[in-house]
PDB file of N, CA and C in Angstrom:
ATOM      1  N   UNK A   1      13.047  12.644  15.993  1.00  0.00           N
ATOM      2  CA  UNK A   1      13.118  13.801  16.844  1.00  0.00           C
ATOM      3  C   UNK A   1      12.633  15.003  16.059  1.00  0.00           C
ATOM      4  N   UNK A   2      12.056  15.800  16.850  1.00  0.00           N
ATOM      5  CA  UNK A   2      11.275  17.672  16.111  1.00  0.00           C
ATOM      6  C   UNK A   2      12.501  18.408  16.994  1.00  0.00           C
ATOM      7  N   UNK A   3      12.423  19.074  15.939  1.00  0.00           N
ATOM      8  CA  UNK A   3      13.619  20.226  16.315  1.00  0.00           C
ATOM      9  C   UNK A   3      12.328  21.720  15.845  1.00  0.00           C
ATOM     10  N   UNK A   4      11.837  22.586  16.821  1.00  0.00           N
ATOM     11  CA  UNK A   4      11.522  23.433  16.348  1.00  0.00           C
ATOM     12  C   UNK A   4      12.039  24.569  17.393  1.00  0.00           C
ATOM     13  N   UNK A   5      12.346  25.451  16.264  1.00  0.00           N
ATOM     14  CA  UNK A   5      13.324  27.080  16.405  1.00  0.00           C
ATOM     15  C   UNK A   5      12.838  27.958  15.478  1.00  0.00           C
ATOM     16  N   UNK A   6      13.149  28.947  15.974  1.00  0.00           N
ATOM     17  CA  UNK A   6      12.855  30.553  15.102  1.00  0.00           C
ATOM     18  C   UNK A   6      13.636  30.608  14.418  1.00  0.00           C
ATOM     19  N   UNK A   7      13.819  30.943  13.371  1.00  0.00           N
ATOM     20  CA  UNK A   7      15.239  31.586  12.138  1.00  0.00           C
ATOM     21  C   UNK A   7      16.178  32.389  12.569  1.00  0.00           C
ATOM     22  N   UNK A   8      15.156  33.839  13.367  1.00  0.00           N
ATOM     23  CA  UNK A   8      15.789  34.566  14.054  1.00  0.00           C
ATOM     24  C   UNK A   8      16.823  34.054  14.741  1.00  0.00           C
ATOM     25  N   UNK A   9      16.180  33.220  15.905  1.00  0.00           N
ATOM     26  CA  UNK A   9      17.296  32.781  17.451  1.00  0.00           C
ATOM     27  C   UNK A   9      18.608  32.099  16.614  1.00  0.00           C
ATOM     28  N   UNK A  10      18.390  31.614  15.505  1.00  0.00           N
ATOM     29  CA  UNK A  10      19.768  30.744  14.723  1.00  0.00           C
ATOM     30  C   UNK A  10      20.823  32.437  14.241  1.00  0.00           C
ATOM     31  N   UNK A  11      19.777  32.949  13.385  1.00  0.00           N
ATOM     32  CA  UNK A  11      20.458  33.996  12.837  1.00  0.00           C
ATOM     33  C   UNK A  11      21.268  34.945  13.447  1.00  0.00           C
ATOM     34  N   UNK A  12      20.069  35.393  14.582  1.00  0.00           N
ATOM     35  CA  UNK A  12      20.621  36.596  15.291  1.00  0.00           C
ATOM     36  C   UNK A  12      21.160  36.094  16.548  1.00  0.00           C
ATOM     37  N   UNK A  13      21.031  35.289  17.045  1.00  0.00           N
ATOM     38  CA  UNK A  13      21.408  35.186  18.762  1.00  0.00           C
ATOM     39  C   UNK A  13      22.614  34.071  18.558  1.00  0.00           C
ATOM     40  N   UNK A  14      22.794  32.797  19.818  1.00  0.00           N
ATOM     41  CA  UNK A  14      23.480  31.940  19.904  1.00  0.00           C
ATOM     42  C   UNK A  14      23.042  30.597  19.329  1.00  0.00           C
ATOM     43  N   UNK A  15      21.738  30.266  19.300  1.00  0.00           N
ATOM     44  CA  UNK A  15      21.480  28.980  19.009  1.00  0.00           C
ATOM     45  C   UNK A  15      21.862  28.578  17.444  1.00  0.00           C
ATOM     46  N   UNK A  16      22.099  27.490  18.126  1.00  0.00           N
ATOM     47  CA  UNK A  16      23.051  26.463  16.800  1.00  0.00           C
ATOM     48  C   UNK A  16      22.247  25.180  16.507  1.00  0.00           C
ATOM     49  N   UNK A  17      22.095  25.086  15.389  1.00  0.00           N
ATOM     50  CA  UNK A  17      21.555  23.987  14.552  1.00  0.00           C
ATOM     51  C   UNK A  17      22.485  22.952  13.972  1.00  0.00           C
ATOM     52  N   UNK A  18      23.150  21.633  14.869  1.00  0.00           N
ATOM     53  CA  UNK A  18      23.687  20.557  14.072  1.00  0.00           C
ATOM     54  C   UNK A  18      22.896  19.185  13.588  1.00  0.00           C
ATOM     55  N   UNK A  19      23.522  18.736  12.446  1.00  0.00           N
ATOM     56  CA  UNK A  19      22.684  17.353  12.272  1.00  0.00           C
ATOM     57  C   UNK A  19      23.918  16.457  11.253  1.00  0.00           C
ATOM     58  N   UNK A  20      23.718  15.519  10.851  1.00  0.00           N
ATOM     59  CA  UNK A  20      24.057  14.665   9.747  1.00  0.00           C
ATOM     60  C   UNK A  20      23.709  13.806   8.835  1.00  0.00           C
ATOM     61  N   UNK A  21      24.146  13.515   7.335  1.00  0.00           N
ATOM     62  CA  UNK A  21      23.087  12.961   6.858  1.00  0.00           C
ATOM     63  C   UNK A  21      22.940  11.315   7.077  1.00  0.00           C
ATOM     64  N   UNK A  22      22.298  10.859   7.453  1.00  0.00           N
ATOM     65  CA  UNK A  22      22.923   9.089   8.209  1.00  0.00           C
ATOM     66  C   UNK A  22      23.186   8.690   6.934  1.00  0.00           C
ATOM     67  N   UNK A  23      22.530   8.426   5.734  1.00  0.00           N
ATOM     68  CA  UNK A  23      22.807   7.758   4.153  1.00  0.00           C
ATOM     69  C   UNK A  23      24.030   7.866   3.953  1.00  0.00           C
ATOM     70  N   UNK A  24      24.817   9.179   4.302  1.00  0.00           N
ATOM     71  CA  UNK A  24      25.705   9.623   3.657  1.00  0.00           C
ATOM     72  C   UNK A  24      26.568   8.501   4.750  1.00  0.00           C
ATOM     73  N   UNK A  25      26.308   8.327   6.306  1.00  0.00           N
ATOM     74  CA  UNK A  25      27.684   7.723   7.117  1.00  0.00           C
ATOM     75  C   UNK A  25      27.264   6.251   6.772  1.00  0.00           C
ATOM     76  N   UNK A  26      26.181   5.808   6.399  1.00  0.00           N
ATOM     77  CA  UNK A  26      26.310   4.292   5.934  1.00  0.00           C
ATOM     78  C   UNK A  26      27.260   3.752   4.717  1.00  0.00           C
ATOM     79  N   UNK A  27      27.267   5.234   3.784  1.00  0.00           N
ATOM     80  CA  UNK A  27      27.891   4.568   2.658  1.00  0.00           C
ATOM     81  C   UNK A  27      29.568   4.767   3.155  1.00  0.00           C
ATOM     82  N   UNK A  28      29.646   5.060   4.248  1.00  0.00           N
ATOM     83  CA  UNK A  28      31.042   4.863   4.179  1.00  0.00           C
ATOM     84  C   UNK A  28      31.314   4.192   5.626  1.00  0.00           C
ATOM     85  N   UNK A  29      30.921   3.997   6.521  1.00  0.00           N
ATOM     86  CA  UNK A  29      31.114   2.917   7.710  1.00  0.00           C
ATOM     87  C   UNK A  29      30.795   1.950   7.655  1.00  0.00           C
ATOM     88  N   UNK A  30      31.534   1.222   8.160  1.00  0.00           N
ATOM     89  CA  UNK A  30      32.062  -0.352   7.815  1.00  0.00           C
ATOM     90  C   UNK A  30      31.051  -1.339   8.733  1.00  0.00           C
ATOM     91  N   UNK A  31      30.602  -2.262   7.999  1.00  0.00           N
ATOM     92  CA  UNK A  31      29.153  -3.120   7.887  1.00  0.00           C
ATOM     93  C   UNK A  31      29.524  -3.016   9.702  1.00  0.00           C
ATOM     94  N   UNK A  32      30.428  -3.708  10.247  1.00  0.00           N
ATOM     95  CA  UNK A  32      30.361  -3.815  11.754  1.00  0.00           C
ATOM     96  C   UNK A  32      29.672  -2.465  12.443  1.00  0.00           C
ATOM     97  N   UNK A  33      30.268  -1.240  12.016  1.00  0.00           N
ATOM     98  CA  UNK A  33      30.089  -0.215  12.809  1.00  0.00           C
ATOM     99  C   UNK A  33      28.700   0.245  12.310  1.00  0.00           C
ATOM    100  N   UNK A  34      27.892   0.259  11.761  1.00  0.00           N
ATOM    101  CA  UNK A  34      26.774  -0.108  10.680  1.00  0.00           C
ATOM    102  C   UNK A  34      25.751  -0.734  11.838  1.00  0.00           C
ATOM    103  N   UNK A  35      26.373  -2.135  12.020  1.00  0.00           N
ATOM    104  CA  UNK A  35      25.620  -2.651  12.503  1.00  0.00           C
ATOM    105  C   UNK A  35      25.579  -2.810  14.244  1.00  0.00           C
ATOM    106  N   UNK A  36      26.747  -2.197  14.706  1.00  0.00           N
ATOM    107  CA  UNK A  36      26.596  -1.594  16.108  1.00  0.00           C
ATOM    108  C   UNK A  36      26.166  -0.772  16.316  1.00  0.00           C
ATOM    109  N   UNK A  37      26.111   0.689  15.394  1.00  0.00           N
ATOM    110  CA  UNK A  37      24.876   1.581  15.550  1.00  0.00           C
ATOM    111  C   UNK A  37      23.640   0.982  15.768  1.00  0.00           C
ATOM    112  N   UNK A  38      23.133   0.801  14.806  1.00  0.00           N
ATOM    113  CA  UNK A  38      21.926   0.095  14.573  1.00  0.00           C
ATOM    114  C   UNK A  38      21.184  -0.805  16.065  1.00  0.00           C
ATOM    115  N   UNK A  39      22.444  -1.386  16.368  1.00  0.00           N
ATOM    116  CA  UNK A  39      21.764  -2.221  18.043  1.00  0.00           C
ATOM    117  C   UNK A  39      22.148  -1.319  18.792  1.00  0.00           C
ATOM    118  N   UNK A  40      23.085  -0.347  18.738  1.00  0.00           N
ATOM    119  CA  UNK A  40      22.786   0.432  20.501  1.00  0.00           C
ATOM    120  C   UNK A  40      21.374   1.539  19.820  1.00  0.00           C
ATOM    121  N   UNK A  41      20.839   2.059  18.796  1.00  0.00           N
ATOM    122  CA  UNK A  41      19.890   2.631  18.716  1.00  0.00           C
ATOM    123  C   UNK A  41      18.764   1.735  18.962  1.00  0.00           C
ATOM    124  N   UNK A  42      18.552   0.278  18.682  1.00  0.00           N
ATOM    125  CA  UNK A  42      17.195  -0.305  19.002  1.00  0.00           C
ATOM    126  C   UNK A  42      16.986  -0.663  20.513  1.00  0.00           C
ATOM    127  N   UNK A  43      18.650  -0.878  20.936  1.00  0.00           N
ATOM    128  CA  UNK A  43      18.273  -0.626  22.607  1.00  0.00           C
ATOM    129  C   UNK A  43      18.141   0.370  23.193  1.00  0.00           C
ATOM    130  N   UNK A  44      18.542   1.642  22.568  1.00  0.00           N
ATOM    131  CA  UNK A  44      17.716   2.782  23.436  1.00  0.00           C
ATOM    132  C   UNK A  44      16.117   2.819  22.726  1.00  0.00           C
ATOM    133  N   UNK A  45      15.355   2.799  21.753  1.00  0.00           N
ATOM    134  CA  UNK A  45      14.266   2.584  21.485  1.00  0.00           C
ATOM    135  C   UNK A  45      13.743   1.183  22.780  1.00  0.00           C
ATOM    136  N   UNK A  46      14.503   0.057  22.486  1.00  0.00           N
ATOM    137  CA  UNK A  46      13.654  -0.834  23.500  1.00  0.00           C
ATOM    138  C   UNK A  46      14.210  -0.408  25.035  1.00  0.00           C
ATOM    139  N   UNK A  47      14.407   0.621  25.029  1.00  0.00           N
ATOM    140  CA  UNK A  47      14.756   1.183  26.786  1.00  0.00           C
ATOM    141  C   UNK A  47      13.816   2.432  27.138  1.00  0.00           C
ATOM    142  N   UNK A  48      13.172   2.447  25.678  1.00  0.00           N
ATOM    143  CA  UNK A  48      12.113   4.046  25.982  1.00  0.00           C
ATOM    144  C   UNK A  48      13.042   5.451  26.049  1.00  0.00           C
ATOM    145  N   UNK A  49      13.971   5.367  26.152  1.00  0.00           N
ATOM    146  CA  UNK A  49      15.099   6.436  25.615  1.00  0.00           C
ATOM    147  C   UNK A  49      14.504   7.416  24.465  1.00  0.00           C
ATOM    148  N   UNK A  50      14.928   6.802  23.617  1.00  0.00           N
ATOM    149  CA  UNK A  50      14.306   7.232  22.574  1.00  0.00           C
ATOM    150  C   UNK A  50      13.022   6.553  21.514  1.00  0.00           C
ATOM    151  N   UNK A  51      12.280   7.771  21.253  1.00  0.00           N
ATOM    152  CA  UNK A  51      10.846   7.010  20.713  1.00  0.00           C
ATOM    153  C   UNK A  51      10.795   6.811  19.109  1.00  0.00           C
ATOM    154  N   UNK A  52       9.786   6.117  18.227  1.00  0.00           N
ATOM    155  CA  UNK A  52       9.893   6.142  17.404  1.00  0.00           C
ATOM    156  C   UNK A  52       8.410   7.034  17.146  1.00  0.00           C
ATOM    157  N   UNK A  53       8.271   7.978  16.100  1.00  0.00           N
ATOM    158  CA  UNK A  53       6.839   8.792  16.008  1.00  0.00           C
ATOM    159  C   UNK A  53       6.310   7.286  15.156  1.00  0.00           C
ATOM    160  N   UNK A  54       4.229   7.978  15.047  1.00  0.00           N
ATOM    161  CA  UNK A  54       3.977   7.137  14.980  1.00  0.00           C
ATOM    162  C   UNK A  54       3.741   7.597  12.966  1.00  0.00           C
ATOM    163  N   UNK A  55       3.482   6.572  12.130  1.00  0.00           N
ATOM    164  CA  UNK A  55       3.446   6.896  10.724  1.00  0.00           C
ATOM    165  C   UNK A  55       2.069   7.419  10.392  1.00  0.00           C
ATOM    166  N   UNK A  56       1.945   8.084   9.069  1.00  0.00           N
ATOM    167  CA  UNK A  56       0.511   8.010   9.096  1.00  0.00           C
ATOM    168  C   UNK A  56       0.206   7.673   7.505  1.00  0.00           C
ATOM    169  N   UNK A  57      -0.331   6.743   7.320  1.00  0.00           N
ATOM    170  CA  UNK A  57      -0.105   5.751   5.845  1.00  0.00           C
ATOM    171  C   UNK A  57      -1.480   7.108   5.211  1.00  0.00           C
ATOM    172  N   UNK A  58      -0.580   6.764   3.900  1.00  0.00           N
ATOM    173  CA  UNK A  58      -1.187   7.603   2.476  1.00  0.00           C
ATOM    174  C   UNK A  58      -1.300   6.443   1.839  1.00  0.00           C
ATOM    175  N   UNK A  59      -2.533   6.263   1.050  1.00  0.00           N
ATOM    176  CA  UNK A  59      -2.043   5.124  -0.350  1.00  0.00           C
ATOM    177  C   UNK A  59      -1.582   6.415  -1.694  1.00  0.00           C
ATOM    178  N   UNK A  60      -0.805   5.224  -2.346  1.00  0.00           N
ATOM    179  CA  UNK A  60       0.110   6.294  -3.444  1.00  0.00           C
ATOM    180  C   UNK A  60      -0.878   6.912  -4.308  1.00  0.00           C
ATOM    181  N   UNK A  61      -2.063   6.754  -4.354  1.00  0.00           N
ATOM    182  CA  UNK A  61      -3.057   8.348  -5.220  1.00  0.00           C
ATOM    183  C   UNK A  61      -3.220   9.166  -4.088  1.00  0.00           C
ATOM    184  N   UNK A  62      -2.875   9.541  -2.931  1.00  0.00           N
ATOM    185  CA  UNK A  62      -2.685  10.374  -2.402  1.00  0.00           C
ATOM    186  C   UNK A  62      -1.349  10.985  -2.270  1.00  0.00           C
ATOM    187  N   UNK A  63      -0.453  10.541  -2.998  1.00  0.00           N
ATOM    188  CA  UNK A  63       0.856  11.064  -2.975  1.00  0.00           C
ATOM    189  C   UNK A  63       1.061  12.452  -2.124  1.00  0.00           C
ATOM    190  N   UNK A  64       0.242  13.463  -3.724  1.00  0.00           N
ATOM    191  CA  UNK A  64       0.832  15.090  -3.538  1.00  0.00           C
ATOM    192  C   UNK A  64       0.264  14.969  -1.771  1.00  0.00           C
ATOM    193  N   UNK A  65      -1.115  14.944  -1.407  1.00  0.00           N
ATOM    194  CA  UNK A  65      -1.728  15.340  -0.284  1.00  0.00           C
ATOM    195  C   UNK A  65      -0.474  14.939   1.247  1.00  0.00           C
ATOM    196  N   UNK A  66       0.344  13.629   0.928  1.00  0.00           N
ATOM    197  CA  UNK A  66       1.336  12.928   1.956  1.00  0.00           C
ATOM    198  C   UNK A  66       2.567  14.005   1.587  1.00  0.00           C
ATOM    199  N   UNK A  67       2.925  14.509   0.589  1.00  0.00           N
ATOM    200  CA  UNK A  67       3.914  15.701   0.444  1.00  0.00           C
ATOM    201  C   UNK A  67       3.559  16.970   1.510  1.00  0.00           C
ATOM    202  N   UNK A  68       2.566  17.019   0.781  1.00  0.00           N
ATOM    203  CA  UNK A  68       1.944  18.857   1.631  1.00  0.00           C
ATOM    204  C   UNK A  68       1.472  18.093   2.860  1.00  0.00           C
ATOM    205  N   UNK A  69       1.064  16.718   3.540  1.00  0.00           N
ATOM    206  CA  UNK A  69       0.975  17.100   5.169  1.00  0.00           C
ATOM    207  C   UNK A  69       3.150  16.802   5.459  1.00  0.00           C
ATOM    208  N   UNK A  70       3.789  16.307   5.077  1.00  0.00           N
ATOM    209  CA  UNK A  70       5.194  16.609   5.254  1.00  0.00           C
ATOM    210  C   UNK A  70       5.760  17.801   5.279  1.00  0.00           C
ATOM    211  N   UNK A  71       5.350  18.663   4.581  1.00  0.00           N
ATOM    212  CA  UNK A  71       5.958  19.843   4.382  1.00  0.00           C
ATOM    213  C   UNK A  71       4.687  20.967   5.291  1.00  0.00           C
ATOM    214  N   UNK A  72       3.796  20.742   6.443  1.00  0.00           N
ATOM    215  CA  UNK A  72       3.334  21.055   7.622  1.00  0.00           C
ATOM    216  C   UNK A  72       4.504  21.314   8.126  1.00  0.00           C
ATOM    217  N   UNK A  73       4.059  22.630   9.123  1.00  0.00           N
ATOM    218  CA  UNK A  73       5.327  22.826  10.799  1.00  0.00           C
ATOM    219  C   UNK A  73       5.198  21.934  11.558  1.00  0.00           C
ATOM    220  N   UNK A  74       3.671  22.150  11.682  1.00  0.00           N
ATOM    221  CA  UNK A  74       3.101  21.468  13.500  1.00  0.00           C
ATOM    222  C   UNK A  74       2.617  19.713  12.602  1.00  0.00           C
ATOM    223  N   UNK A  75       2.928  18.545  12.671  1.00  0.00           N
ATOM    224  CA  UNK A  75       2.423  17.227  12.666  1.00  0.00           C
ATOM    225  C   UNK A  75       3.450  16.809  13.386  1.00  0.00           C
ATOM    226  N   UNK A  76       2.562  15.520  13.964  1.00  0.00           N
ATOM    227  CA  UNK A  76       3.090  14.549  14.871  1.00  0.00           C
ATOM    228  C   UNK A  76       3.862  13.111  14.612  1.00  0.00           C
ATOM    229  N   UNK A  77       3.516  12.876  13.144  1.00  0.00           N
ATOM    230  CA  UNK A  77       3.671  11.708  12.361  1.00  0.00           C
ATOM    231  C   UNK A  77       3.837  11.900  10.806  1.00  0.00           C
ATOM    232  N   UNK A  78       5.018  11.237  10.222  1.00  0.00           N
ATOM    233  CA  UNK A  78       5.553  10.832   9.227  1.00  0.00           C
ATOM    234  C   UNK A  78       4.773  10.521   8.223  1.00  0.00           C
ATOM    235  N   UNK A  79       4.363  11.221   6.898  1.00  0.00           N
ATOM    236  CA  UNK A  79       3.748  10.073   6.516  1.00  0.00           C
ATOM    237  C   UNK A  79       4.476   8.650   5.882  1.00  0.00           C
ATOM    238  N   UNK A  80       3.680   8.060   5.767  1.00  0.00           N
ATOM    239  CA  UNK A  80       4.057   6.465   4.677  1.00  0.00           C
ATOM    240  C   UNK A  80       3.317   6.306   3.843  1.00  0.00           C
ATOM    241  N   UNK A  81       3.947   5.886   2.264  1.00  0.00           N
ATOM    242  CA  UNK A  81       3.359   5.903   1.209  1.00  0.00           C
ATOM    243  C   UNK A  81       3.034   4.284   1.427  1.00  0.00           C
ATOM    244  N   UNK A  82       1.710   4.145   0.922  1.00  0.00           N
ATOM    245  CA  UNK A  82       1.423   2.468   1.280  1.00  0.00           C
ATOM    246  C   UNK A  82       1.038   1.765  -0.648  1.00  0.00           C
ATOM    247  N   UNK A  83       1.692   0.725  -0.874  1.00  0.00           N
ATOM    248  CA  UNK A  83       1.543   0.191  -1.628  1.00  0.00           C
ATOM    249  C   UNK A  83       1.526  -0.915  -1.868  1.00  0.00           C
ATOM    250  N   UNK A  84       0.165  -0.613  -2.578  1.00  0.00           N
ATOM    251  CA  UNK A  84      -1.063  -1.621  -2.699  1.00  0.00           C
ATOM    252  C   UNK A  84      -0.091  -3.145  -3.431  1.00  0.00           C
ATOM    253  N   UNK A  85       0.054  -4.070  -3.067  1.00  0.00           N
ATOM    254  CA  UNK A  85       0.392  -5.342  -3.499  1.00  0.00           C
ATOM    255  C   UNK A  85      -0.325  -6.450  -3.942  1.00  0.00           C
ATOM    256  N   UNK A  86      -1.872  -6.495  -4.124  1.00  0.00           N
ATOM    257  CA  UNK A  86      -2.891  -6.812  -4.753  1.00  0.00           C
ATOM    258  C   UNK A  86      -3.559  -7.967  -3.754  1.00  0.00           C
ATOM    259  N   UNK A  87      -2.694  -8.021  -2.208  1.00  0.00           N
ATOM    260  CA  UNK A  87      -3.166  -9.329  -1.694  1.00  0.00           C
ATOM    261  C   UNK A  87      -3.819  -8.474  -0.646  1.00  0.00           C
ATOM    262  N   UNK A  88      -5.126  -9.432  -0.832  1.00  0.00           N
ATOM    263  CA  UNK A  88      -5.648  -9.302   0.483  1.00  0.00           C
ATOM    264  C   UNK A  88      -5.308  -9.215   1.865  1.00  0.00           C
ATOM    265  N   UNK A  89      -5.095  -8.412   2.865  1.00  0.00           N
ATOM    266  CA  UNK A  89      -4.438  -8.812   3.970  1.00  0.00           C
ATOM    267  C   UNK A  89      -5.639  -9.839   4.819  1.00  0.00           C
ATOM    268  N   UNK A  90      -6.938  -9.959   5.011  1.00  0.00           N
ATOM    269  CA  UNK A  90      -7.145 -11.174   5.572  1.00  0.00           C
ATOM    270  C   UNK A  90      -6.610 -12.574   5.189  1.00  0.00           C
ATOM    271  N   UNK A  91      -6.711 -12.447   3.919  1.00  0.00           N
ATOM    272  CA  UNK A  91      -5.928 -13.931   3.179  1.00  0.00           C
ATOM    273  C   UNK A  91      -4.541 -14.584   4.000  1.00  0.00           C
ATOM    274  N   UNK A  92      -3.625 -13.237   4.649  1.00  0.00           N
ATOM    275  CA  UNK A  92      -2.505 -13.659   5.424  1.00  0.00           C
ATOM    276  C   UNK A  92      -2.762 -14.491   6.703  1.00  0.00           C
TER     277      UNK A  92
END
């Protein structure tokens, strides 16, 4: 999900900014509840509910360049650092 807001409207007016860090609720919810998140989120993904953006692969000598398009306002897609594993993918 994009969350975009003015500083202002947070600062000066009513709008409110919540979130959480998920890493932080895995390390402490219990493998079941873990793993019932996990399936009611892939059934709202497989219900079109909610979407997944799409990635946009860097290989790792492009590192810095996959930093600075992350740290963009306006992109549409994530990047992904892609690393190289020496196999051919036709060979698969």
């Amino acid at each position: 999900m994009s969350l975009r807001s003015q500083a202002r409207s947070v600062i000066y007016e009513t709008e409110v900014v919540r979130g959480f860090w998920l890493n932080r609720w895995f390390g402490t919810a219990s493998p079941a509840d873990a793993l019932r998140a996990l399936s009611e989120v892939r059934g709202l993904v497989t219900d079109e509910v909610l979407s997944i953006p799409q990635g946009r692969p860097f290989p790792l000598e492009r590192f810095t360049e996959a930093i600075s398009f992350a740290d963009t306002p306006a992109h549409d897609a994530k990047p992904l650092l892609v690393f190289e594993d020496g196999r051919d993918n036709d060979d698969e």
